[in-house]
Protein backbone atom coordinates (compact mmCIF):
# COMPACT_ATOMS: atom_id res chain seq x y z
CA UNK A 1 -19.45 -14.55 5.39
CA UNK A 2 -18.55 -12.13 8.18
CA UNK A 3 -15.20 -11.51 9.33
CA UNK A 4 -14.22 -10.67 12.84
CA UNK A 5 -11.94 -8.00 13.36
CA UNK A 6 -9.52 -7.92 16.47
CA UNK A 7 -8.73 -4.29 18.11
CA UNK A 8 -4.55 -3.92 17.87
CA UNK A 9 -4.78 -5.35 21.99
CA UNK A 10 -6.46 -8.28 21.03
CA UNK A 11 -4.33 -9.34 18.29
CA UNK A 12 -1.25 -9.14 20.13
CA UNK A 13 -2.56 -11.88 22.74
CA UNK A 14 -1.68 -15.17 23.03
CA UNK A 15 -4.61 -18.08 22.32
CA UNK A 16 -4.42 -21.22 22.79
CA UNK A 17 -7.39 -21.79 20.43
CA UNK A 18 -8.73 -21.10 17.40
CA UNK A 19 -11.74 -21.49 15.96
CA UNK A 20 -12.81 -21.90 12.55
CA UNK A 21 -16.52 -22.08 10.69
CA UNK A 22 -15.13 -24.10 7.70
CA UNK A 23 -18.78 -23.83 6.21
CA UNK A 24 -18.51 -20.13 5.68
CA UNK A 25 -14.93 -20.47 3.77
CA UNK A 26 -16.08 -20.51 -0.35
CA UNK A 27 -14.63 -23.47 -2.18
CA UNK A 28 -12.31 -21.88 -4.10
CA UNK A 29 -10.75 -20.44 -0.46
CA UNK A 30 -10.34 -24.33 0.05
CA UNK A 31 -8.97 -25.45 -2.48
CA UNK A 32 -6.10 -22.97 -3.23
CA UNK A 33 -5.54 -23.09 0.80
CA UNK A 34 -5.42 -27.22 0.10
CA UNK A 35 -2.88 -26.79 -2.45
CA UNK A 36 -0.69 -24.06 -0.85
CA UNK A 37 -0.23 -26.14 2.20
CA UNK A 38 0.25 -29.35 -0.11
CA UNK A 39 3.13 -27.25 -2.05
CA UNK A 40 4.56 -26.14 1.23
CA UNK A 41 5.06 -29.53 2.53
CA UNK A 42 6.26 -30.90 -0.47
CA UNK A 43 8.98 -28.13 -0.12
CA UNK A 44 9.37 -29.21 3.29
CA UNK A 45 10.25 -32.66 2.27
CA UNK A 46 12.19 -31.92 -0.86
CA UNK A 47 14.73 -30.01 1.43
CA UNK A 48 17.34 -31.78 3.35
CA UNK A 49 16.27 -32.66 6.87
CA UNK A 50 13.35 -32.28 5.88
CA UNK A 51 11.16 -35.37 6.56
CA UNK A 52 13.09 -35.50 10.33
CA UNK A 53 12.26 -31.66 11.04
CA UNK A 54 8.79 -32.52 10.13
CA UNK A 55 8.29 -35.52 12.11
CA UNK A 56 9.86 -33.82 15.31
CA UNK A 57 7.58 -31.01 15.05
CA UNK A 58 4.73 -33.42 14.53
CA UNK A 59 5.93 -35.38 17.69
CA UNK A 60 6.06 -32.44 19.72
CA UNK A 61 2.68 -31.29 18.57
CA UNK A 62 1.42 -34.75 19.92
CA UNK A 63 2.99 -34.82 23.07
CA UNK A 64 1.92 -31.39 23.99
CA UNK A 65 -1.88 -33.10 23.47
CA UNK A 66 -0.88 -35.65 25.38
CA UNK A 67 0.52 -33.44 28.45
CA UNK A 68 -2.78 -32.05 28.85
């Protein structure tokens, strides 16, 4: 797997994309990524608020698609 690395200027700029080659990450990459996020939004949810702060951010996300 090779890994790009970004001079300091380039990693302070703004992207609007990024891009990913999933079939280079190893398994075990995927799965503990998998269940970090899955713990993280479980916290999300256990919180108070939670749930609403999560749909509104997920409604934003999709109206920003749909803007463009």
């Amino acid at each position: 797997m090779q890994v790009a690395r970004l001079t300091p200027t380039e990693e302070s700029e703004l992207v609007n994309e990024v891009h990913i080659n999933t079939a280079e990450i190893p398994d075990f990459v995927r799965d503990n990524l998998a269940a970090a996020t899955l713990d993280l939004i479980h916290g999300i949810l256990r919180q108070p608020g939670g749930r609403e702060a999560l749909d509104a951010k997920t409604a934003a996300r999709r109206a920003g698609r749909s803007a463009k």
